[in-house]
N, C-alpha and C. Protein backbone atom coordinates (compact mmCIF):
# COMPACT_ATOMS: atom_id res chain seq x y z
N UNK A 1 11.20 -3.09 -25.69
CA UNK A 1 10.47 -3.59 -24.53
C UNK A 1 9.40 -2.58 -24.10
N UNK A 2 8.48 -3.03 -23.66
CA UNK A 2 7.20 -2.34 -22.94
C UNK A 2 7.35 -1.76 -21.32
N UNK A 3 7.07 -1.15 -21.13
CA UNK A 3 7.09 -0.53 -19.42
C UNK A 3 5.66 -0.07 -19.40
N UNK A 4 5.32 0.19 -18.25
CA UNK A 4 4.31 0.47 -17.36
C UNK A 4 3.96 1.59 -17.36
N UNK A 5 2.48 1.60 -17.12
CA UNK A 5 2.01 3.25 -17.68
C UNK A 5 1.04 3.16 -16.84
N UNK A 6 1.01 4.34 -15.81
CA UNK A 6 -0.54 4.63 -15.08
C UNK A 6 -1.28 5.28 -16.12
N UNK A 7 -2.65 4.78 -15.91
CA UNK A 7 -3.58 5.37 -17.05
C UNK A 7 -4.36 6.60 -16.21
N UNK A 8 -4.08 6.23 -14.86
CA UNK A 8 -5.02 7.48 -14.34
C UNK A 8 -4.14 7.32 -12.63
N UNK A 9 -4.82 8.29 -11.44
CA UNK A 9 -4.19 7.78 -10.59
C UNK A 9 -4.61 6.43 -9.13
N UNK A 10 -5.56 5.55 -10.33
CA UNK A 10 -5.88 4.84 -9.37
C UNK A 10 -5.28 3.62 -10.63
N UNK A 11 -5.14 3.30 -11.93
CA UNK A 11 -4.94 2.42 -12.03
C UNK A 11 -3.40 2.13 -13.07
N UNK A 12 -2.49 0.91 -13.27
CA UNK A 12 -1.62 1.17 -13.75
C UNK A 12 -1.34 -0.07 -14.49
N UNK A 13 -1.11 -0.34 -16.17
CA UNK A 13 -1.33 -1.56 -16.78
C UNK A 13 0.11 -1.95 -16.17
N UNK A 14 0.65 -3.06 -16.19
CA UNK A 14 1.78 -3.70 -15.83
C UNK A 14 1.80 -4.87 -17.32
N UNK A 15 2.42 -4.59 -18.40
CA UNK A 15 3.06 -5.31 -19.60
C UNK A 15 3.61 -6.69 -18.88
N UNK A 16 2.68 -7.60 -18.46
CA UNK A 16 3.45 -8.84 -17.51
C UNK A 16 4.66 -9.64 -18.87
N UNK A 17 3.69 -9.88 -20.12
CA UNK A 17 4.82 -10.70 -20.86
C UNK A 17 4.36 -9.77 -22.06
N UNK A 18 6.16 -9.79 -22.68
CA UNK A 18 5.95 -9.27 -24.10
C UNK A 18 7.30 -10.55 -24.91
N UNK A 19 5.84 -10.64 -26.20
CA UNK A 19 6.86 -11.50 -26.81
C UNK A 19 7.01 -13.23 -26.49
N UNK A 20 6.31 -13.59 -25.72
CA UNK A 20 6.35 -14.73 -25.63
C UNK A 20 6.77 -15.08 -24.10
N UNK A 21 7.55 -13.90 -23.61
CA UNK A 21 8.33 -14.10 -22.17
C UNK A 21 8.28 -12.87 -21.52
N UNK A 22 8.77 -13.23 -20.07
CA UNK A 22 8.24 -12.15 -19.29
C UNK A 22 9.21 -11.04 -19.34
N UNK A 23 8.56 -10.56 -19.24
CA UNK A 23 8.89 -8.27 -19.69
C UNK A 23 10.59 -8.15 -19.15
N UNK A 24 11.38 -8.06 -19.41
CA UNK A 24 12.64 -7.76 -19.20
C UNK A 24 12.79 -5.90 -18.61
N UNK A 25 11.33 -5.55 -19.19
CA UNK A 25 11.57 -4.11 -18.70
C UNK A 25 11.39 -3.49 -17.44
N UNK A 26 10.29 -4.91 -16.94
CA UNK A 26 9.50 -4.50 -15.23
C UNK A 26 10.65 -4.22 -14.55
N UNK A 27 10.19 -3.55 -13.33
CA UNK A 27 11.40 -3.80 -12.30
C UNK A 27 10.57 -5.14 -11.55
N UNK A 28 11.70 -5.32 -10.14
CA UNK A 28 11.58 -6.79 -9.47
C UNK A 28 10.51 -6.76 -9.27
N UNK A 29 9.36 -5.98 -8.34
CA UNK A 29 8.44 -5.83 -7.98
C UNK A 29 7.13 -5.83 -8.16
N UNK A 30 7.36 -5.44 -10.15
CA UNK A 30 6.40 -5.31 -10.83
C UNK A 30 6.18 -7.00 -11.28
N UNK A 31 7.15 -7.85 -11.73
CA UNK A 31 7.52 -9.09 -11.42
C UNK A 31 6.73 -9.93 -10.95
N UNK A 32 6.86 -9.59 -9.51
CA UNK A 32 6.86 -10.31 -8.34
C UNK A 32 5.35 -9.94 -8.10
N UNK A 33 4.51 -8.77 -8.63
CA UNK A 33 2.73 -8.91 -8.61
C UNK A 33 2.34 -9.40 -9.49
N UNK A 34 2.93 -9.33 -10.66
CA UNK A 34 2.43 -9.83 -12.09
C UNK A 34 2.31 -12.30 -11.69
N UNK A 35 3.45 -12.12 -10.64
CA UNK A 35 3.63 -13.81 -10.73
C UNK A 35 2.56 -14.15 -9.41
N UNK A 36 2.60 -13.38 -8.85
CA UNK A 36 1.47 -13.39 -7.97
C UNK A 36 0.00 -13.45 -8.12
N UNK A 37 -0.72 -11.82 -9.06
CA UNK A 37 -1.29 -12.16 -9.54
C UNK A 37 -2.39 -13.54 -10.31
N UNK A 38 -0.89 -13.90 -11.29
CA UNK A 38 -1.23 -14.98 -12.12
C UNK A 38 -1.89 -15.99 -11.12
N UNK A 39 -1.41 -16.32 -9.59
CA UNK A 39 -1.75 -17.70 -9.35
C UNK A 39 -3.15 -17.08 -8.08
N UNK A 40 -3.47 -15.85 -8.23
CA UNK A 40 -4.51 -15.68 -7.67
C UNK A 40 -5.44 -15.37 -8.64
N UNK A 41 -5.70 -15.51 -10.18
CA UNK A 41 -6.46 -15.33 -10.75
C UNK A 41 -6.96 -16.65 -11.03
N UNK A 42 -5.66 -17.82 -11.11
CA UNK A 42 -6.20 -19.29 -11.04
C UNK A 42 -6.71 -19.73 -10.05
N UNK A 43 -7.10 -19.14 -8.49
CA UNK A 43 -7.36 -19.25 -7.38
C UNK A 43 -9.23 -18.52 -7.87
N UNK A 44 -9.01 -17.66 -7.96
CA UNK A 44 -10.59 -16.57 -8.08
C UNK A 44 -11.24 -16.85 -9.31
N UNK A 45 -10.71 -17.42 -10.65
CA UNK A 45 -11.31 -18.05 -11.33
C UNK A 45 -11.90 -19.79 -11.45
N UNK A 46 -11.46 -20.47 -9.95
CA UNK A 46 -12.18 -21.94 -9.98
C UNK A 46 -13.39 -22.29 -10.51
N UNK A 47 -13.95 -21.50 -10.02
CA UNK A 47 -15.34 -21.57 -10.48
C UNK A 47 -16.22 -21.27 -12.20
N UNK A 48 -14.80 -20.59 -12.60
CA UNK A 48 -15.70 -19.63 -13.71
C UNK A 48 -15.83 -21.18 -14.84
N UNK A 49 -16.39 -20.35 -15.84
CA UNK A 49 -16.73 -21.80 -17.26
C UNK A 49 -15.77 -21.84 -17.97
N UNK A 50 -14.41 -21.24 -18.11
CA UNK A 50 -13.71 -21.28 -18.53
C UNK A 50 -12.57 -21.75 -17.59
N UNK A 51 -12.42 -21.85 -16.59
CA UNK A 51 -11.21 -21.99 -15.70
C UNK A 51 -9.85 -22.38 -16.14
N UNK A 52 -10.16 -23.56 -16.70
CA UNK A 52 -8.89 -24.35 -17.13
C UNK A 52 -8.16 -23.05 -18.30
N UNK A 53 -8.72 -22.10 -18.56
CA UNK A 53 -8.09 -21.04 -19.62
C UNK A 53 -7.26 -20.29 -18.78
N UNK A 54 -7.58 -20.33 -16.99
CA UNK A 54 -6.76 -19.12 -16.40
C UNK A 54 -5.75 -19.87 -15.60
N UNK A 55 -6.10 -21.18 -15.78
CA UNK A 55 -4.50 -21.73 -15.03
C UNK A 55 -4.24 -22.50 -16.19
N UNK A 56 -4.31 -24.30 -16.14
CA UNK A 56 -3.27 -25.48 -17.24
C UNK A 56 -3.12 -24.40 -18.55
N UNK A 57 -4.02 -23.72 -19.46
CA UNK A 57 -4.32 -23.65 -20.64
C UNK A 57 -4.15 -21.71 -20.91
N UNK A 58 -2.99 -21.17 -19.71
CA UNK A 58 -3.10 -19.87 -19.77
C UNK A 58 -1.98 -19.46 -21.40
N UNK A 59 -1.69 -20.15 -21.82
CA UNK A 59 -0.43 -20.41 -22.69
C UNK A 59 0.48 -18.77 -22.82
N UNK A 60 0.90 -18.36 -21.74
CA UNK A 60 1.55 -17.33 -21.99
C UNK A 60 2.63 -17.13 -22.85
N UNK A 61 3.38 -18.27 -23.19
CA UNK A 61 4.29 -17.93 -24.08
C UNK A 61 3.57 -18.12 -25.10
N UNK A 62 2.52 -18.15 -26.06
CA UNK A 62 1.90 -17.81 -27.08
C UNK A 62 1.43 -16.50 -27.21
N UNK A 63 1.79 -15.88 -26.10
CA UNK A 63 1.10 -13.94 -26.25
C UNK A 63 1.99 -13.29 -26.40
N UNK A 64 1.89 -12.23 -27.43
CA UNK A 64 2.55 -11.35 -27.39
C UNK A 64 2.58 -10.33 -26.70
N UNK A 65 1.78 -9.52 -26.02
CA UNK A 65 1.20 -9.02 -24.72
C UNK A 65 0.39 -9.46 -23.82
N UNK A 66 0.80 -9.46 -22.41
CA UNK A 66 -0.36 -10.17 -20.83
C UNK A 66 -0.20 -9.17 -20.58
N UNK A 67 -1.05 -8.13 -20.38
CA UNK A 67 -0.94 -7.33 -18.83
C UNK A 67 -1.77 -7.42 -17.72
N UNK A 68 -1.68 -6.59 -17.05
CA UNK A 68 -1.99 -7.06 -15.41
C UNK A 68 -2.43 -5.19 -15.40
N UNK A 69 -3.90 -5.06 -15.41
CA UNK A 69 -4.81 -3.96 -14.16
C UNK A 69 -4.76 -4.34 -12.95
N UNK A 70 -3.44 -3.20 -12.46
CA UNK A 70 -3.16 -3.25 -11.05
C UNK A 70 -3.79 -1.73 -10.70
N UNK A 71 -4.42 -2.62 -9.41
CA UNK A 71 -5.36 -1.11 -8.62
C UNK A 71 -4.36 -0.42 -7.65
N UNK A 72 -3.84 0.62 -8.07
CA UNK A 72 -2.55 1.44 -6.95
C UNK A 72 -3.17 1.72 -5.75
N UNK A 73 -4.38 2.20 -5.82
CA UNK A 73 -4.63 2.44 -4.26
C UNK A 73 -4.63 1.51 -2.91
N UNK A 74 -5.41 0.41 -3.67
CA UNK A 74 -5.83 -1.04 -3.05
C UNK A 74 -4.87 -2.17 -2.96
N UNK A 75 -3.60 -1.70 -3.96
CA UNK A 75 -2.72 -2.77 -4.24
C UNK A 75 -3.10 -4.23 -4.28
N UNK A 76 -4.16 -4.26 -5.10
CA UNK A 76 -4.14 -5.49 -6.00
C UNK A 76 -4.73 -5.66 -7.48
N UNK A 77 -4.80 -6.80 -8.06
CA UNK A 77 -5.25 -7.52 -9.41
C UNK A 77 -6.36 -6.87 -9.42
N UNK A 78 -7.06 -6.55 -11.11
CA UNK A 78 -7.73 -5.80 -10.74
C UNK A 78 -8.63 -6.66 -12.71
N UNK A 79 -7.87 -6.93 -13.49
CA UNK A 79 -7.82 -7.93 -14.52
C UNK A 79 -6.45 -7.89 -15.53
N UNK A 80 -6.88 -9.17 -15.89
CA UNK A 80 -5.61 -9.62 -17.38
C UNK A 80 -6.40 -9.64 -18.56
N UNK A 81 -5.15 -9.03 -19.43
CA UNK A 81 -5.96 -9.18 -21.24
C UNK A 81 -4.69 -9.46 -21.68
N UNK A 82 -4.92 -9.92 -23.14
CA UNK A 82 -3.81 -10.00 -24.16
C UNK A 82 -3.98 -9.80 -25.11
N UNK A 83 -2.58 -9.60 -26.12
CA UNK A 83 -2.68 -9.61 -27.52
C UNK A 83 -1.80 -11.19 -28.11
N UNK A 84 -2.81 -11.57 -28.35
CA UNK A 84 -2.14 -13.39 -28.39
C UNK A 84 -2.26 -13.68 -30.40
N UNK A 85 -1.14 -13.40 -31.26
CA UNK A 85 -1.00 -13.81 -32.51
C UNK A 85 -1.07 -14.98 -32.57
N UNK A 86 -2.16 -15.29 -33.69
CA UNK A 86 -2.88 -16.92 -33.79
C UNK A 86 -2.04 -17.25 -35.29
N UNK A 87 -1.52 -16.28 -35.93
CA UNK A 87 -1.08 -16.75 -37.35
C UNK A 87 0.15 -15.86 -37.47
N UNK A 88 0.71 -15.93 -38.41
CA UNK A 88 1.98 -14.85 -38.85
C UNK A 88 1.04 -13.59 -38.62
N UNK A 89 0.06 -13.02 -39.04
CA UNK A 89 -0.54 -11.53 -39.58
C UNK A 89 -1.81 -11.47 -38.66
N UNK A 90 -2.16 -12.42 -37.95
CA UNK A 90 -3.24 -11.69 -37.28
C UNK A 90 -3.04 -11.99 -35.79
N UNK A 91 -3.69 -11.04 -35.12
CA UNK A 91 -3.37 -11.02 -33.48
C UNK A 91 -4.69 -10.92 -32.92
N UNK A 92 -5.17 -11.21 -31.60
CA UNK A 92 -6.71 -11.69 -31.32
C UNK A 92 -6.45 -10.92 -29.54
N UNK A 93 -6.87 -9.60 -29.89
CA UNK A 93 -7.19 -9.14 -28.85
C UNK A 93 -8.39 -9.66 -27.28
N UNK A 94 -7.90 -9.33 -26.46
CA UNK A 94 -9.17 -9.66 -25.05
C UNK A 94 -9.03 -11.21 -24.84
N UNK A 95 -7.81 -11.77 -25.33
CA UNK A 95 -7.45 -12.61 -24.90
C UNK A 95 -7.23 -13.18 -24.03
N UNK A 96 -7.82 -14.38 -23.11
CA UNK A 96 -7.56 -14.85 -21.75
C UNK A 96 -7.81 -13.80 -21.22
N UNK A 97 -8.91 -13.10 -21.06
CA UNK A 97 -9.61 -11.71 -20.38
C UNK A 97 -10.11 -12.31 -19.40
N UNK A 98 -9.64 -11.58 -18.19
CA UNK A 98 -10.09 -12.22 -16.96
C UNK A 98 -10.36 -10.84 -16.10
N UNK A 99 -11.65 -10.31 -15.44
CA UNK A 99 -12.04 -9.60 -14.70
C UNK A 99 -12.10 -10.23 -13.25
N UNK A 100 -11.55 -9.48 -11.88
CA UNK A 100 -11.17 -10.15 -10.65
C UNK A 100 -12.33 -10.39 -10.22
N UNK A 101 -12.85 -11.40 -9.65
CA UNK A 101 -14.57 -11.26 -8.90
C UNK A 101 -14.67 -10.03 -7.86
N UNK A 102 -13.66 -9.01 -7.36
CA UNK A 102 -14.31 -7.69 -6.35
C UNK A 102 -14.18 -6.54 -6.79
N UNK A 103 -14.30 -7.06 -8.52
CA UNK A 103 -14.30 -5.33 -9.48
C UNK A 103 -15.74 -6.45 -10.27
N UNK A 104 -16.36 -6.85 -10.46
CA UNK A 104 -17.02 -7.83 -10.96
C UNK A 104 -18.35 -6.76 -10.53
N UNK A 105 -19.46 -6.52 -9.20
CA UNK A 105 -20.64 -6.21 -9.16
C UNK A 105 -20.57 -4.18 -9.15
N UNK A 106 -19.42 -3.78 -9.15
CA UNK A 106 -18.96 -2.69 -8.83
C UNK A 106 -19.08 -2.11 -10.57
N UNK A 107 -18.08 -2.91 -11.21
CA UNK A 107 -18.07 -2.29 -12.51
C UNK A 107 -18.57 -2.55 -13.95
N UNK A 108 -19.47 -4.08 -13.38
CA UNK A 108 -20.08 -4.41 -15.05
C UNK A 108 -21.21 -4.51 -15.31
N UNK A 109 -21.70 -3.42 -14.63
CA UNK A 109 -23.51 -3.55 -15.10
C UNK A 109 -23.41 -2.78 -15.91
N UNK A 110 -22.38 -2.03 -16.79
CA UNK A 110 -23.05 -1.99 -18.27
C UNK A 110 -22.16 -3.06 -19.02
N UNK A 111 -22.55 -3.57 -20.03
CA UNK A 111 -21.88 -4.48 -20.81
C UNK A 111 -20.60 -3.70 -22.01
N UNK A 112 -20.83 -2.55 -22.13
CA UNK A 112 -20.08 -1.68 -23.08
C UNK A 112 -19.01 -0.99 -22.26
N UNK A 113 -18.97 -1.05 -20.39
CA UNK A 113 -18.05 -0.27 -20.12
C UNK A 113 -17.40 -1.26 -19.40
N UNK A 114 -15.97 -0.86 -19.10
CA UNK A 114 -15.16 -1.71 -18.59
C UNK A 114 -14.29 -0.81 -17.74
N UNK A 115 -13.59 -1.76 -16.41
CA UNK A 115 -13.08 -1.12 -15.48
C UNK A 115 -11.89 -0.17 -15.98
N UNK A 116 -11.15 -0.59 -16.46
CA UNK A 116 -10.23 0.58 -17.20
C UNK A 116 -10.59 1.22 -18.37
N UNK A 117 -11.96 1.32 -18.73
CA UNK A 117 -12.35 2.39 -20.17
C UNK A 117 -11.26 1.24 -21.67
N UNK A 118 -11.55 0.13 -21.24
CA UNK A 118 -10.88 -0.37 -22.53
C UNK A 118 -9.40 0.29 -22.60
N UNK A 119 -8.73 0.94 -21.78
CA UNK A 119 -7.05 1.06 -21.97
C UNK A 119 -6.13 0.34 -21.77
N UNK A 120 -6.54 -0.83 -21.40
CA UNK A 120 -5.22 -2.05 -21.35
C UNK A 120 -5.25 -2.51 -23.05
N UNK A 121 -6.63 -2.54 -23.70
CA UNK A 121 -6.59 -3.01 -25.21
C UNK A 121 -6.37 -1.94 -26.34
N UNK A 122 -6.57 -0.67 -25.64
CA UNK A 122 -6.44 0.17 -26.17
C UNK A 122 -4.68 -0.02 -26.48
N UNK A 123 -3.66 -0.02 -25.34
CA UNK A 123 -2.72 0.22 -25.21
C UNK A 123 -1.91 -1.44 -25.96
N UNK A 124 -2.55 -2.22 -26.24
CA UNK A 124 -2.04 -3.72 -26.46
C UNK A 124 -2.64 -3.25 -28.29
N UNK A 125 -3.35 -2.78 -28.59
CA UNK A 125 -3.58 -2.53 -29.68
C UNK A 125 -2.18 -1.41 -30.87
N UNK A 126 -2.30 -0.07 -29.71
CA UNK A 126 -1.13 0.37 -30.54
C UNK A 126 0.08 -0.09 -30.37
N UNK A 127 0.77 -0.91 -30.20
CA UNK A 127 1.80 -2.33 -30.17
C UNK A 127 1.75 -3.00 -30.67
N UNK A 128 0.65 -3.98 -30.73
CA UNK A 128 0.41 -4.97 -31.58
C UNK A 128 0.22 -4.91 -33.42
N UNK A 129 -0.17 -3.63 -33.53
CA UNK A 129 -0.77 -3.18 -35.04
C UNK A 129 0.50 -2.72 -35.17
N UNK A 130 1.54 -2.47 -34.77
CA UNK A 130 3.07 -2.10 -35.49
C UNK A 130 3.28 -3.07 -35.77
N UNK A 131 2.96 -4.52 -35.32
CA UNK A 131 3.83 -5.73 -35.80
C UNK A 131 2.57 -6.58 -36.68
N UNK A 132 1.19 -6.30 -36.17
CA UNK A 132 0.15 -7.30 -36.72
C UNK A 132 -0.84 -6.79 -37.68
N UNK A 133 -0.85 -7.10 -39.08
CA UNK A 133 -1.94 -6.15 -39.85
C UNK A 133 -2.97 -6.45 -39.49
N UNK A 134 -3.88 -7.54 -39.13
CA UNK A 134 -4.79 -7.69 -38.34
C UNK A 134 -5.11 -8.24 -37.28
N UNK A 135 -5.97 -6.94 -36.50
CA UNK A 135 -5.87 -7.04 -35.41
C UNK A 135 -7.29 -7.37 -35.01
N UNK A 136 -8.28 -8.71 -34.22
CA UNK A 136 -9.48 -8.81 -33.67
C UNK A 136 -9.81 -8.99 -32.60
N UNK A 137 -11.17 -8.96 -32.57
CA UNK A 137 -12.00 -9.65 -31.17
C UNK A 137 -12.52 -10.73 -31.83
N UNK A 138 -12.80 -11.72 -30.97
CA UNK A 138 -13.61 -12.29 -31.32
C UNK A 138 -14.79 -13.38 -30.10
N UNK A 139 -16.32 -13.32 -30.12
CA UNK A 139 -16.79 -14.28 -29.20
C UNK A 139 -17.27 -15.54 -29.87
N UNK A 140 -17.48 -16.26 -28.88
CA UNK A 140 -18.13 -17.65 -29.62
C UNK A 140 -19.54 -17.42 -29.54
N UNK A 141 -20.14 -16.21 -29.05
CA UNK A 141 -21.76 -16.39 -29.69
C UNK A 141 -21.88 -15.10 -30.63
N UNK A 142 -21.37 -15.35 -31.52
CA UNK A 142 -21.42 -14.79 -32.47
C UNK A 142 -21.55 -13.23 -32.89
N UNK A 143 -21.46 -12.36 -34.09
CA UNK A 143 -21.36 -11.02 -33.92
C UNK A 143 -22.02 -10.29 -33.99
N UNK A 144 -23.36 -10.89 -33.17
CA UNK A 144 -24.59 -9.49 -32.74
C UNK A 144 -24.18 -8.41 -31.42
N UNK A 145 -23.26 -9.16 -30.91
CA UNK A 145 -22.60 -7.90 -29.54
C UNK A 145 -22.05 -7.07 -30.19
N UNK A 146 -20.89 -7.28 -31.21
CA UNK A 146 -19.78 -6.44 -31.62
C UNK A 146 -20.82 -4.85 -32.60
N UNK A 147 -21.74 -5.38 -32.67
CA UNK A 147 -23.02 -4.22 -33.33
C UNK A 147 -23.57 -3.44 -32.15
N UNK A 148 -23.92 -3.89 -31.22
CA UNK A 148 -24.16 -2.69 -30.12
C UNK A 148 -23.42 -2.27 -29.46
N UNK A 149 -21.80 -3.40 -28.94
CA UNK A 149 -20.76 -2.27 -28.69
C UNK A 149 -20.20 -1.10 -29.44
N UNK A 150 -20.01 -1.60 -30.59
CA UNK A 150 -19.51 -0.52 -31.81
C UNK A 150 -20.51 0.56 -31.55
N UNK A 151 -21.82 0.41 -31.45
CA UNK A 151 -22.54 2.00 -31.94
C UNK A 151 -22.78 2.52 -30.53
N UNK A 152 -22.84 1.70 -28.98
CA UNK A 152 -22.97 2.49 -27.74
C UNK A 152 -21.21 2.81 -27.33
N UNK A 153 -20.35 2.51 -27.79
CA UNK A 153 -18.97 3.05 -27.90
C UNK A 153 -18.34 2.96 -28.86
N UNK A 154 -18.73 4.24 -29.76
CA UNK A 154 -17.80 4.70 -31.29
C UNK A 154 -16.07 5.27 -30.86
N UNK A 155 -16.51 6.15 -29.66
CA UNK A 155 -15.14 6.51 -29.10
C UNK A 155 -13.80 5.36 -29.31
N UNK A 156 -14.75 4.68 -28.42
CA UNK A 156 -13.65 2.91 -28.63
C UNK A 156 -13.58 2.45 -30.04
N UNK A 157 -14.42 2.02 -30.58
CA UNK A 157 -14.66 0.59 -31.86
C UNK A 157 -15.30 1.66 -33.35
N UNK A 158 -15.08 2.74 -33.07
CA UNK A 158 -15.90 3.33 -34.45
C UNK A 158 -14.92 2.86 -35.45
N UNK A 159 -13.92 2.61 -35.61
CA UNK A 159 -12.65 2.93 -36.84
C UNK A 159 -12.74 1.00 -37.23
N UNK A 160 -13.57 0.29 -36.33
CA UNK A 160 -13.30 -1.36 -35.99
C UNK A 160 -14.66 -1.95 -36.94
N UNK A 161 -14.54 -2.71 -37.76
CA UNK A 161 -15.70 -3.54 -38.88
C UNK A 161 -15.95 -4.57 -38.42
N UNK A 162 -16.90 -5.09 -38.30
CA UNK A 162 -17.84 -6.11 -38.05
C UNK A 162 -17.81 -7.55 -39.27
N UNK A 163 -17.60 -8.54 -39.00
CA UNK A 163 -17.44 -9.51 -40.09
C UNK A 163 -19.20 -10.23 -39.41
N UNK A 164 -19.83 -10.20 -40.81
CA UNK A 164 -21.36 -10.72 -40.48
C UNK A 164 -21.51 -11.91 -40.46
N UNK A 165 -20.67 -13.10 -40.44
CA UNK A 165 -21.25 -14.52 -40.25
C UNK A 165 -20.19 -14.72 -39.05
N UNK A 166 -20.51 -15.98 -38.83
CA UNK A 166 -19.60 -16.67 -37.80
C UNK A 166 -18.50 -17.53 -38.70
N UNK A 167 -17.27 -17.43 -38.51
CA UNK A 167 -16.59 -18.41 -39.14
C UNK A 167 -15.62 -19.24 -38.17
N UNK A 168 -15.58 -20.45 -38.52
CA UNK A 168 -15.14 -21.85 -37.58
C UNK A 168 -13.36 -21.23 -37.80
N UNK A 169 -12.89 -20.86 -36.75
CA UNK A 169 -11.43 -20.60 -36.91
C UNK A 169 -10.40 -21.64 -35.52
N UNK A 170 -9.40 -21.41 -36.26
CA UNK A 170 -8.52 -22.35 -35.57
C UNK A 170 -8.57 -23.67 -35.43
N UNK A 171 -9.61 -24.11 -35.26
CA UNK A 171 -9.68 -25.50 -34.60
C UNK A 171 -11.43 -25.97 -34.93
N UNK A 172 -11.58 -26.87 -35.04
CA UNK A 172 -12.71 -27.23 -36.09
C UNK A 172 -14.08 -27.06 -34.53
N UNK A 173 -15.20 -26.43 -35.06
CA UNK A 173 -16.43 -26.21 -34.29
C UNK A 173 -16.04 -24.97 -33.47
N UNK A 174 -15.38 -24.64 -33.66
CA UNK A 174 -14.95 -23.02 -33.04
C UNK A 174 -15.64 -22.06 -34.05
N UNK A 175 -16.87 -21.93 -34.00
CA UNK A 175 -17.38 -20.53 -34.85
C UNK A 175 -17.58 -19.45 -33.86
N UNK A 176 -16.86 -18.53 -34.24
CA UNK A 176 -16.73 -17.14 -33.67
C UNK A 176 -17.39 -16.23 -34.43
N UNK A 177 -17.88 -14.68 -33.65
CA UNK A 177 -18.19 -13.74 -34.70
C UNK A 177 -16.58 -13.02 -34.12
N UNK A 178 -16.60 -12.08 -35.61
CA UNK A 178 -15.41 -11.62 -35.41
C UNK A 178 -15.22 -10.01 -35.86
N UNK A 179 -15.04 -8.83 -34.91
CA UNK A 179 -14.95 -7.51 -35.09
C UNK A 179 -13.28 -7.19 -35.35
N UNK A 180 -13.18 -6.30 -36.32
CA UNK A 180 -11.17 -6.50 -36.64
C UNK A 180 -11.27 -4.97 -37.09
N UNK A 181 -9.31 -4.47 -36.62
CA UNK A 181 -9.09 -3.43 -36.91
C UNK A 181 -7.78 -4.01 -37.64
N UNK A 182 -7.09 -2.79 -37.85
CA UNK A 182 -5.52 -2.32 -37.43
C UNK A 182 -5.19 -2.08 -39.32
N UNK A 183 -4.02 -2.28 -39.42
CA UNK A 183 -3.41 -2.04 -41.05
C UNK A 183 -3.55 -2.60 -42.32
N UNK A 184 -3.91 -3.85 -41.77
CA UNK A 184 -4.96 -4.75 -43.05
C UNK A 184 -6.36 -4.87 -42.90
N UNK A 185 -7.13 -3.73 -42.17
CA UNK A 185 -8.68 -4.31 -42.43
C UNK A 185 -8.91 -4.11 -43.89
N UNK A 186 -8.64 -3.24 -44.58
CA UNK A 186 -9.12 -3.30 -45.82
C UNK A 186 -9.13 -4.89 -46.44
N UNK A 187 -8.13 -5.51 -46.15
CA UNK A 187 -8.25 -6.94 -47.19
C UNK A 187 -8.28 -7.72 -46.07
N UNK A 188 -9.35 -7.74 -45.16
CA UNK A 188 -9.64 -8.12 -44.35
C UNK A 188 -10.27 -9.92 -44.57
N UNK A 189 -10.29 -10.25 -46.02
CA UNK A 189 -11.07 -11.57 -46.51
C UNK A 189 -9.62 -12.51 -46.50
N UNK A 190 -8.79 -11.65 -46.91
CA UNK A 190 -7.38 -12.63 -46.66
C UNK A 190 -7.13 -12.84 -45.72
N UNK A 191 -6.85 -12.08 -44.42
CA UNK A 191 -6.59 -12.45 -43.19
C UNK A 191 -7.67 -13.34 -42.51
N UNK A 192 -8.88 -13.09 -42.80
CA UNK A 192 -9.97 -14.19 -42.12
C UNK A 192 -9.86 -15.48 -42.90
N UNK A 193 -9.06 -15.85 -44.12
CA UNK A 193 -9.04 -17.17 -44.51
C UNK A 193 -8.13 -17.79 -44.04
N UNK A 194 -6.86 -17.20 -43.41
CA UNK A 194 -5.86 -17.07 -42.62
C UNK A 194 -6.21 -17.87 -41.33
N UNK A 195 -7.53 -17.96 -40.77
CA UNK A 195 -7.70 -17.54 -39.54
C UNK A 195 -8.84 -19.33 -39.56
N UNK A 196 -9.24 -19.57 -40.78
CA UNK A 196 -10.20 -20.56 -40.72
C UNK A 196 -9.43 -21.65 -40.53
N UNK A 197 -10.26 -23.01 -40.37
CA UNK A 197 -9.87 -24.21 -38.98
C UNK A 197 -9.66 -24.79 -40.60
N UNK A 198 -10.48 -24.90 -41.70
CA UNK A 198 -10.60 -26.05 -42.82
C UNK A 198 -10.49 -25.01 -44.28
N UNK A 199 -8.99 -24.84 -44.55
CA UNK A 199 -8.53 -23.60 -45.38
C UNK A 199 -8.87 -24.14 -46.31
C-alpha cells in the first residue's frame, strides 16, 4: 500500500486510490478530504471542456493511482493526477489531471511548470514502472508540446522519448501524440501497437 508523503512544507500528495480502490493505508481523515475533494472538483470543474471526465466518467476504479495535492497550509484541494493502466503493460500518466481554478492564475503562466514541480507524477511514476513497462503521456493535439517540454525541463522528461506521429489509440478517432518512459521504452513499437484502437 501507498501512504502519504509531504513533498515540501506547504504541500502533501494524498495516494486517494491504489489499485482500483481506495487506499487502505490513509488514515480516516485523509479519507474523508480525498472524498470531499472528489465532489468539489466535480463542483469547480462545471464549466471546464472536459467536465463529464471529473464527475459521471472519473472511472476511478480503472486507476491504479488518484492522488490528491493537498495544500497543508490552506487546507484544501490543490489538484488530482493518475496512473490509469489502459492495457496489461502500459500505464498513461496525468490522467484525469485536474488543476483547482485558485491555483489556476497563480501557478500556470508557464506551461512547463506545475504547482507541485511535477511530484505527484514524479511519485505515481516510480510505482507504476515497478508494475508497468510502459509508462506515457499522452495529448490529443498531438506531440509538438512533448518537444518543448522535454528540452525547457530535461530535469523532469530528459530520460522520456517522444513518439513522432499521432496514433489513434483506444478507441477509434482518438489520435494522440505520445511521450513514454519506464522499463520497456526500448521496444517501445510493441507497447504502442498494444495501445492502437484498429490492431
Amino acid at each position: 500500500m501507498l501512504r502519504s508523503i509531504n513533498i515540501n512544507d506547504k504541500f502533501k500528495i494524498i495516494p486517494y486510490i491504489f489499485d482500483g480502490k481506495e487506499n487502505a493505508s490513509l488514515t480516516d481523515d485523509e479519507l474523508k478530504i480525498c472524498r470531499n475533494s472528489i465532489k468539489l472538483m466535480a463542483e469547480d470543474s462545471v464549466h471546464d471542456r472536459l467536465a463529464d471526465n471529473y464527475s459521471k466518467w472519473l472511472k476511478l476504479e480503472s486507476m491504479y493511482i488518484y492522488s490528491l495535492l493537498w495544500d497543508i497550509e490552506y487546507c484544501r484541494p490543490v489538484m488530482f493526477s493518475g496512473a490509469q493502466p489502459v492495457t496489461e503493460n502500459c500505464c498513461r500518466l496525468f490522467s484525469r489531471y485536474y488543476l483547482f481554478t485558485d491555483y489556476r492564475t497563480e501557478h500556470t503562466k508557464n506551461l512547463y511548470d506545475k504547482v507541485d514541480d511535477f511530484e505527484v507524477d514524479k511519485f505515481h511514476l516510480e510505482h507504476a514502472g515497478k508494475k508497468y513497462p510502459f509508462i506515457f503521456w499522452s495529448r490529443d493535439r498531438g506531440p509538438s508540446f512533448f518537444y518543448r517540454i522535454k528540452n525547457a525541463r530535461p530535469d523532469v522528461f530528459g530520460e522520456w522519448e517522444i513518439y513522432p506521429y499521432t496514433v489513434d489509440i483506444l478507441w477509434r478517432d482518438n489520435y494522440q501524440g505520445i511521450m513514454y518512459t519506464g522499463p520497456g521504452k526500448e521496444d517501445y513499437e510493441k507497447y504502442i501497437d498494444e495501445l492502437l484502437f484498429d490492431k
